[in-house]
Protein backbone atom coordinates (compact mmCIF):
# COMPACT_ATOMS: atom_id res chain seq x y z
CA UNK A 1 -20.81 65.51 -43.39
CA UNK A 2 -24.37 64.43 -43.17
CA UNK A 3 -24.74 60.53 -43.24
CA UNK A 4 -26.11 59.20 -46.66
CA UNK A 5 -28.08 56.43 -44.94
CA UNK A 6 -32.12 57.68 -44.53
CA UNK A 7 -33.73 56.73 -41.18
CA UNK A 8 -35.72 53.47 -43.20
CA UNK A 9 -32.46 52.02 -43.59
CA UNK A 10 -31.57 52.30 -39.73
CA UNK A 11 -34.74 50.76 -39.03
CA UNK A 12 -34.29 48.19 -41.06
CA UNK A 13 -31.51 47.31 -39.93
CA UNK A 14 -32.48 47.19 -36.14
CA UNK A 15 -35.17 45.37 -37.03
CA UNK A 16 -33.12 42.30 -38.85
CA UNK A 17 -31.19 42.52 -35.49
CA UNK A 18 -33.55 42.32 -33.23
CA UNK A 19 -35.28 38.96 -35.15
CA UNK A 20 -31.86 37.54 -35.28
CA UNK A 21 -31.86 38.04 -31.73
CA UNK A 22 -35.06 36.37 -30.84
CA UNK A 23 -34.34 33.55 -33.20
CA UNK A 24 -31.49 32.88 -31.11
CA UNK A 25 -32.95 33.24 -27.92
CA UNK A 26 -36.01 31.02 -28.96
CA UNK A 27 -33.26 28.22 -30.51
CA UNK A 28 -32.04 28.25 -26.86
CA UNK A 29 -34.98 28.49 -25.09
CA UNK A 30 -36.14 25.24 -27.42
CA UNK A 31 -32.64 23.09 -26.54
CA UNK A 32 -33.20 24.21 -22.99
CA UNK A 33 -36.63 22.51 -23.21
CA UNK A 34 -35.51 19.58 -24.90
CA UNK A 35 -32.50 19.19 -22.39
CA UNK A 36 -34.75 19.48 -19.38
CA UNK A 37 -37.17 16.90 -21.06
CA UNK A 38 -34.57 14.39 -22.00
CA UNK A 39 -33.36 14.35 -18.12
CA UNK A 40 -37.20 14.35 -16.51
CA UNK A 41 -36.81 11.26 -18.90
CA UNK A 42 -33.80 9.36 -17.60
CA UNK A 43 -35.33 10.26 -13.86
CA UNK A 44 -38.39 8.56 -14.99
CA UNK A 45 -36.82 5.28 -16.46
CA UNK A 46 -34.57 5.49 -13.27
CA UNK A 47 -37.86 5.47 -11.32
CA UNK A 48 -39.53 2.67 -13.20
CA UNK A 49 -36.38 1.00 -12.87
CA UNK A 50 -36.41 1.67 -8.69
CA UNK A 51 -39.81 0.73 -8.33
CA UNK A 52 -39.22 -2.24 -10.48
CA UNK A 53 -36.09 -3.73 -8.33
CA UNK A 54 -38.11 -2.51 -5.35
CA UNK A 55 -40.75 -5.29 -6.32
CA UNK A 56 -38.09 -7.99 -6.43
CA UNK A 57 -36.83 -7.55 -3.27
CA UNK A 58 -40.22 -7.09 -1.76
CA UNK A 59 -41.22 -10.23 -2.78
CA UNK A 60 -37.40 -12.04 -2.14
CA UNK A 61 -38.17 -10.63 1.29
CA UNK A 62 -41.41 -12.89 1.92
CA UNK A 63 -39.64 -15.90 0.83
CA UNK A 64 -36.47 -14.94 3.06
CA UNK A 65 -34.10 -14.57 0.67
CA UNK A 66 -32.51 -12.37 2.21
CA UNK A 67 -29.57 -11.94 -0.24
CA UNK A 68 -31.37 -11.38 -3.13
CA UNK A 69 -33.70 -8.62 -1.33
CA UNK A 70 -30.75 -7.09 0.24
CA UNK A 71 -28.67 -6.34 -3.34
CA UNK A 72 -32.19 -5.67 -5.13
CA UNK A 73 -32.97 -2.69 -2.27
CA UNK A 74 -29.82 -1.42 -2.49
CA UNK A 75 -29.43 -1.03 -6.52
CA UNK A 76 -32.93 0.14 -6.25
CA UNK A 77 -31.94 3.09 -3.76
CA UNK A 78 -28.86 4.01 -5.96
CA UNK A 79 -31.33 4.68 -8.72
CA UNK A 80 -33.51 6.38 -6.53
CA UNK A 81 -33.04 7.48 -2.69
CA UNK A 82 -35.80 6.84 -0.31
CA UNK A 83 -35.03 6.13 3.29
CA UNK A 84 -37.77 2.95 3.16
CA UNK A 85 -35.72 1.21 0.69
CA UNK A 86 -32.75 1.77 3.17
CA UNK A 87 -35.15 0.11 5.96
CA UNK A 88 -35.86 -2.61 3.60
CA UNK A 89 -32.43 -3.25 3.07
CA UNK A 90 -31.75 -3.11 6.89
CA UNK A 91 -34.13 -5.78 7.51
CA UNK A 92 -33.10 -7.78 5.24
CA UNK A 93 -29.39 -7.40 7.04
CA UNK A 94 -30.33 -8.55 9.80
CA UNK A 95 -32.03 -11.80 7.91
CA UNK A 96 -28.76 -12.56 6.59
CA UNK A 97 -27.08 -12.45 10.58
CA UNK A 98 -25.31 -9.24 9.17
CA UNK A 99 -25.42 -7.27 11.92
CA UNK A 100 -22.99 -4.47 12.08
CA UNK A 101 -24.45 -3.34 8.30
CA UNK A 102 -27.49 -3.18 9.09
CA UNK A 103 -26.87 -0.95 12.67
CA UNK A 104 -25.61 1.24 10.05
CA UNK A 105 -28.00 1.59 7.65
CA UNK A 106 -30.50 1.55 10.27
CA UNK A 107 -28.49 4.53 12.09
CA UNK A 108 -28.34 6.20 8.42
CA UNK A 109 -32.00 6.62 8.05
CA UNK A 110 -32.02 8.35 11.80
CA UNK A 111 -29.12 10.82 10.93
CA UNK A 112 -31.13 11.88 7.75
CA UNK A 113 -32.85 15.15 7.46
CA UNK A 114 -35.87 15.21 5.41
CA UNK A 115 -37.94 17.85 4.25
CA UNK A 116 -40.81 19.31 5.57
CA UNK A 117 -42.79 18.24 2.63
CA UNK A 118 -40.78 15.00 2.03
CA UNK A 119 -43.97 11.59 2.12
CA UNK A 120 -45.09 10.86 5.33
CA UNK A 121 -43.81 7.42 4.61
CA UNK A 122 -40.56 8.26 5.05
CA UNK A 123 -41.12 10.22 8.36
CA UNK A 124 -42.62 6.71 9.66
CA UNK A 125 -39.62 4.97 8.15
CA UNK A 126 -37.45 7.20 10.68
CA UNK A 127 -39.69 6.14 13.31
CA UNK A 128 -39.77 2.80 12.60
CA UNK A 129 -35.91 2.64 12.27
CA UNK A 130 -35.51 4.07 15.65
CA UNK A 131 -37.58 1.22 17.09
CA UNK A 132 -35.80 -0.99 15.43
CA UNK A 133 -31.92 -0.33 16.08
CA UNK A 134 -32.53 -0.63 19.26
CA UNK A 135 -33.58 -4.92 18.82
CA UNK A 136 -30.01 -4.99 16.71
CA UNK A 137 -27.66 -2.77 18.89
CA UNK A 138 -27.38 -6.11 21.93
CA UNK A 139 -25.90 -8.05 18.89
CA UNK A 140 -23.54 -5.66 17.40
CA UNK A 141 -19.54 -6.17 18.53
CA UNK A 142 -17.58 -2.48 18.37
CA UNK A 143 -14.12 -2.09 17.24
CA UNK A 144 -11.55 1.02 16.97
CA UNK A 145 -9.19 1.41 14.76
CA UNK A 146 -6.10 3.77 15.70
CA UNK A 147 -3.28 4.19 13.26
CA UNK A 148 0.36 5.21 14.04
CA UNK A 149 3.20 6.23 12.76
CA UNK A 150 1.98 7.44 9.36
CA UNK A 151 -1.18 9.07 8.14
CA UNK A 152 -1.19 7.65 4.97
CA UNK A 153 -2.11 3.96 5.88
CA UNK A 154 -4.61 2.30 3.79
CA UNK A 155 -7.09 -0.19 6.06
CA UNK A 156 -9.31 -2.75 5.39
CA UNK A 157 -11.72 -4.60 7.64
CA UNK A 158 -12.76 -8.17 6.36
CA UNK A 159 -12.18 -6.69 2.62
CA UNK A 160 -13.97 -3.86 3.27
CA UNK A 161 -12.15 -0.35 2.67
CA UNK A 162 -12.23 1.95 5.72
CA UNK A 163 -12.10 6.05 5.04
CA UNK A 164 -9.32 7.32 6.96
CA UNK A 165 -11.62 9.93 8.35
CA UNK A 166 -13.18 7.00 10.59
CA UNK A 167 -9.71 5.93 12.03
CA UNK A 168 -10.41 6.48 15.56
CA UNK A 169 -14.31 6.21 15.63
CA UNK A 170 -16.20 3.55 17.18
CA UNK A 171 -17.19 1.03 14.53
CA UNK A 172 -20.50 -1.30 14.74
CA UNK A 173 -19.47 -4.98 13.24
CA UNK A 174 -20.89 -8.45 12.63
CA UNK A 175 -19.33 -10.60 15.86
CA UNK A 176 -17.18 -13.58 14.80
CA UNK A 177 -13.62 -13.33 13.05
CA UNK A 178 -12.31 -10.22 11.77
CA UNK A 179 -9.45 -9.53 10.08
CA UNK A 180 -7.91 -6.58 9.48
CA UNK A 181 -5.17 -5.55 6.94
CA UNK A 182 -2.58 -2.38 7.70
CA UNK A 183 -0.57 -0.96 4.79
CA UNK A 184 0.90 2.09 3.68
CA UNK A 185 4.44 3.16 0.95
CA UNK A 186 7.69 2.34 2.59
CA UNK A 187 6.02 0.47 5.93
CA UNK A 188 5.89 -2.99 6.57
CA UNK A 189 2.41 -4.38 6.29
CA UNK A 190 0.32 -5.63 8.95
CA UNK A 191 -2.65 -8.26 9.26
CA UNK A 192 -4.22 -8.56 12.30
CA UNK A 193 -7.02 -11.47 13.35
CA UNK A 194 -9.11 -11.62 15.84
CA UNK A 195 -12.82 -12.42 17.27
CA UNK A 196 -15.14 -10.31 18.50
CA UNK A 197 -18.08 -11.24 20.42
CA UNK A 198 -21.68 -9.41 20.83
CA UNK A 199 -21.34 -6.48 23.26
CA UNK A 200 -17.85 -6.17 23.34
CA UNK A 201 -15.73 -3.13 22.03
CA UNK A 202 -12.27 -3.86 21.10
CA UNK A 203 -10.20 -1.00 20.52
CA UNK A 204 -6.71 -1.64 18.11
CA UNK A 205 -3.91 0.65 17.71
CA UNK A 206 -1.72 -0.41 15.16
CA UNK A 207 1.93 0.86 14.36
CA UNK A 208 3.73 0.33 11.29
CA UNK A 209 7.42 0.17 10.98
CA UNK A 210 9.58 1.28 8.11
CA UNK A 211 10.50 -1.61 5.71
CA UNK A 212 14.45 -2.48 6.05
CA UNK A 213 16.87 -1.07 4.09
CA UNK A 214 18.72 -3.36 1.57
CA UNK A 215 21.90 -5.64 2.70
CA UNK A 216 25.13 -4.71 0.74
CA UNK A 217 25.18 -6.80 -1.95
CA UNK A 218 28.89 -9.13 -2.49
CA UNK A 219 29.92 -9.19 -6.18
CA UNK A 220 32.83 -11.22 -6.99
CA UNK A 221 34.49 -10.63 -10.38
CA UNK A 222 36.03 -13.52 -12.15
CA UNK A 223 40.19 -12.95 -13.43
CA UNK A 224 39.79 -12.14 -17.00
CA UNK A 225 41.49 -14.87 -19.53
CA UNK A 226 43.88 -13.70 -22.02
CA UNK A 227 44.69 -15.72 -25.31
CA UNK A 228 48.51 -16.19 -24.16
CA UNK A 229 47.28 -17.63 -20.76
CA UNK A 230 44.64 -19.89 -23.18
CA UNK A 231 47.52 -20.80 -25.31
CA UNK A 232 50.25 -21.42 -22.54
CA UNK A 233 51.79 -24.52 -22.25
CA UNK A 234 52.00 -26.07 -18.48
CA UNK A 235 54.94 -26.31 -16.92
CA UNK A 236 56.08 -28.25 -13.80
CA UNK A 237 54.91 -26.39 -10.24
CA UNK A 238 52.28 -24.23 -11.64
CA UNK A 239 49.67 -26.19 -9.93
CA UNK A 240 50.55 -25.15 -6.51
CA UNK A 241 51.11 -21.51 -7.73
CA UNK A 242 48.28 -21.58 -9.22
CA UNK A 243 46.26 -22.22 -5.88
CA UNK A 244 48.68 -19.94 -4.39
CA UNK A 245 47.24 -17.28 -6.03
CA UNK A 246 43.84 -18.26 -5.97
CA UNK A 247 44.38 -18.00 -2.42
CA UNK A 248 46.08 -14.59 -2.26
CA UNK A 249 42.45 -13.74 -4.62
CA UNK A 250 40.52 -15.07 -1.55
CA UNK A 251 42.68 -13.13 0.82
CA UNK A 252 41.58 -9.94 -0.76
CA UNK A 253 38.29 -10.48 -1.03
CA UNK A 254 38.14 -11.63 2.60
CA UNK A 255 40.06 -8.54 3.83
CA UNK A 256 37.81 -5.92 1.20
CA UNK A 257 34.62 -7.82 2.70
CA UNK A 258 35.63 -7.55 6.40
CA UNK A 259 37.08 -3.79 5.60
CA UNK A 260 33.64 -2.38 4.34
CA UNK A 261 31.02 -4.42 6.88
CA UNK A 262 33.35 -3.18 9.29
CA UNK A 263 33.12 0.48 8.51
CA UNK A 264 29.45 -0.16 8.08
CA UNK A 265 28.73 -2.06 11.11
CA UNK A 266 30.90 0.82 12.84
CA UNK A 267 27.89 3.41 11.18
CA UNK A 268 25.26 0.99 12.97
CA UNK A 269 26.69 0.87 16.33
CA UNK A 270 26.80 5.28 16.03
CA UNK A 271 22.98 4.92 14.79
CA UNK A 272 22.12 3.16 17.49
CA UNK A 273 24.16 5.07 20.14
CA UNK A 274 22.45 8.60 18.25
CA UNK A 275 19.16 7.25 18.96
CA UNK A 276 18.91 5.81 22.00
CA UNK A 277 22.45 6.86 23.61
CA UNK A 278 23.63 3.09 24.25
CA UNK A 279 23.45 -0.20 23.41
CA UNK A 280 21.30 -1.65 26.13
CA UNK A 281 18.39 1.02 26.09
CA UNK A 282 14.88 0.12 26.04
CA UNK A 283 12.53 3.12 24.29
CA UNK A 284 9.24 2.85 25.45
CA UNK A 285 7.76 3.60 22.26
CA UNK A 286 6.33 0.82 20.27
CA UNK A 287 7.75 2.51 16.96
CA UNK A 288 11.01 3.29 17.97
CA UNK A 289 11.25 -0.03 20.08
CA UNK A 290 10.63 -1.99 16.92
CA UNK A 291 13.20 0.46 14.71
CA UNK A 292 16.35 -0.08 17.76
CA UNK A 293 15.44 -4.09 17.55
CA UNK A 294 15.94 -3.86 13.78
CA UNK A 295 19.45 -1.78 13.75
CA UNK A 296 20.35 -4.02 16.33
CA UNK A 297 20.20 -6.93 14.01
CA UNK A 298 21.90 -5.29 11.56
CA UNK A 299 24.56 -4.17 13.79
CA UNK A 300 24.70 -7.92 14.67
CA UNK A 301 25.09 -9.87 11.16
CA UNK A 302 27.56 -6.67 9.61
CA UNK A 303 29.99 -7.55 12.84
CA UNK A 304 29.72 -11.43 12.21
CA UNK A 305 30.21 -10.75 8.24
CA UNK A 306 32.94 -8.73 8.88
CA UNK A 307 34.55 -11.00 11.62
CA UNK A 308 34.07 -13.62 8.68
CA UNK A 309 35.58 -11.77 5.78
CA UNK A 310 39.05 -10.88 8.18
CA UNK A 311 39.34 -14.59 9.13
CA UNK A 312 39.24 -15.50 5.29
CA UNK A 313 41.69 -13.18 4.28
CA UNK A 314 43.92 -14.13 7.26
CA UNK A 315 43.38 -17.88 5.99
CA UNK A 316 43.84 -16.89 2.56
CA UNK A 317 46.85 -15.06 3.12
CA UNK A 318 48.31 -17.53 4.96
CA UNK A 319 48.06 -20.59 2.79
CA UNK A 320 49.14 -18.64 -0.62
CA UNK A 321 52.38 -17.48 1.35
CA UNK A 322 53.10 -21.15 2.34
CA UNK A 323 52.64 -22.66 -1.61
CA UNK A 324 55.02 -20.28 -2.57
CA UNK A 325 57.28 -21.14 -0.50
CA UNK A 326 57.01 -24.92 -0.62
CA UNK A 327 57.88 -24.14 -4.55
CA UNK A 328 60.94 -25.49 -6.08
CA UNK A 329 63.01 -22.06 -6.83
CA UNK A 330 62.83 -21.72 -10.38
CA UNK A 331 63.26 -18.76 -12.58
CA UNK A 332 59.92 -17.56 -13.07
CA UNK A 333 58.58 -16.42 -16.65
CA UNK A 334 57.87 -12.33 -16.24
CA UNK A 335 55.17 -13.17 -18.72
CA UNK A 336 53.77 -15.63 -15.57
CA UNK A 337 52.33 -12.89 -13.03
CA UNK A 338 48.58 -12.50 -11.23
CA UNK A 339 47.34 -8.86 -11.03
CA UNK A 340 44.86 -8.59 -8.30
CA UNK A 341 42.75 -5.49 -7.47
CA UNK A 342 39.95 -5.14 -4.25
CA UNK A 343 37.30 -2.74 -4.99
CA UNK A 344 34.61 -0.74 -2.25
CA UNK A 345 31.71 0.74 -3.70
CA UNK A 346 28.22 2.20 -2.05
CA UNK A 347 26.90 -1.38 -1.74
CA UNK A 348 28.70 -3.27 -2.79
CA UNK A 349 32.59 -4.76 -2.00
CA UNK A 350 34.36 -7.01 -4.58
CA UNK A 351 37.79 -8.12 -6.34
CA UNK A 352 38.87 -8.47 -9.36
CA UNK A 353 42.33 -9.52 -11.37
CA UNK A 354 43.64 -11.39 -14.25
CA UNK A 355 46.15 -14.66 -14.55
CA UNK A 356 49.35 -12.92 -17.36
């Protein structure tokens, strides 16, 4: 069936289309302008703003303060990149005695590659860098940083932050006292000092060692008091029997505390035998030199705890058995009785009971 819609109407409609379609294109073409314009115009203020802090720090320079020129070229070439400002800064390193900063920056503006059509300024600020590292590298001290044991350390030199990708580089630095700080999750953190003189390269490797493992902890319960024992009424002798039991308490606690450091300090001696195959080795690794000293210690204190805790309970057992019987021998109440329990857990070794 033939289409009721005449070929006007078809080109009308194409028509509203098509000036849709170029309203649209010229909205975006006009936001794209407006965009572009309102960046050219945060570029300029950022230049006004470089060339301004530039100015400062030019004239800071004459009057050798050095500080002030040094942080007013450097905001000025965050704004703005130019490898003179980075020269400017350099010098004014080397005012403030800085040495090992300003090798850098100095070294910075050699390592950059310009453009053919970048200002001929900056080619003669190359130049003129390359002239000039070479007055600063006598007074520059070189250090090497070498990290083992885990690649996750975090390092910092005098405060300063240092990118694990340089661990193992050789460093330019101010000479004097350095001080460098070693940490990383789970290791024992390390600070090292020392000087450095002009000239001399000092090269560190630093291992970290595993923090130690917590120490079973000792939690002794005390006898839980019942109202009848509250209530009770002494009686003649319970003194002694009382003490008596308190003693027999003791015993148990002494004989659960020996008991577990024993089985534990029986698990240290096998560590150390796994690792090293005796008692008396000597690894020659720094790392695992430092780990056998530190199982040895534990292996140590868990046999004198232990040694400690059977001597109590000996003791303990001992003097309860002689109060009771040094004890008149009277009927005893069954309501009078001590109910004393020794517990082992994980970590932890205890005893617990209550007086009836």
């Amino acid at each position: 069936m033939p289409s009721s819609k005449s070929p006007r109407h078809h080109y009308r409609l194409a028509h509203g289309l098509w000036s849709v379609g170029l309203l649209v294109f010229c909205d975006a073409q006009h936001a794209h302008a407006q965009s572009a314009a309102a960046l050219e115009q945060a570029r300029a203020s950022d230049r006004a703003t470089a060339r301004a802090l530039a100015g400062e720090g030019y004239a800071a320079f004459e009057k050798k303060d050095y500080v002030t020129a040094e942080e007013r070229f450097q905001r000025a070439d965050e704004l703005v990149h130019a490898p003179t400002l980075v020269l400017d800064r350099a010098r004014a390193l080397v005012g403030l005695g800085r040495f090992g900063e300003a090798y850098l920056a100095y070294d910075s503006i050699i390592r950059e590659k310009l453009s053919p059509s970048a200002p001929a300024v900056w080619f003669r600020a190359q130049k003129d860098a390359a002239v000039e590292i070479e007055t600063v590298k006598p007074k520059v001290a070189w250090l090497i940083v070498q990290i083992n044991g885990t690649s996750e350390a975090l390092v910092e030199i005098n405060g300063r932050a240092l990118a694990s990708q340089r661990f193992g580089e050789r460093l330019p630095e101010t000479p004097g006292e350095f001080h460098v700080v070693v940490s990383a999750p789970g290791y024992v953190t390390r600070r090292i000092d020392q000087q450095l003189r002009a000239g001399e390269e000092k090269r560190l490797e630093v291992s970290l060692v595993s923090a130690p493992k917590p120490q079973p902890e000792v939690v002794l319960v005390a006898p839980a008091r019942t109202a009848e024992s509250e209530h009770a009424q002494p009686d003649h002798g319970t003194g002694p029997r009382t003490l008596a039991y308190v003693s027999f308490a003791a015993a148990g606690v002494g004989l659960a505390l020996g008991a577990s450091t024993g089985i534990l300090w029986l698990n240290a001696r096998n560590d150390i035998k796994a690792a090293c195959g005796g008692l008396d080795c000597q690894p020659q690794n720094e790392t695992e030199r430092a780990r056998l000293e530190q199982d040895k210690r534990r292996y140590d204190t868990l046999g004198t705890v232990s040694v400690i805790g059977f001597g109590v309970g000996l003791v303990g057992a001992a003097t309860g058995t002689v109060l009771l019987l040094s004890q008149p021998k009277e009927p005893e109440s069954p309501s009078k009785r001590a109910s004393i329990h020794a517990y082992v857990g994980p970590a932890t070794v205890g005893v617990y009971g209550a007086f009836q």
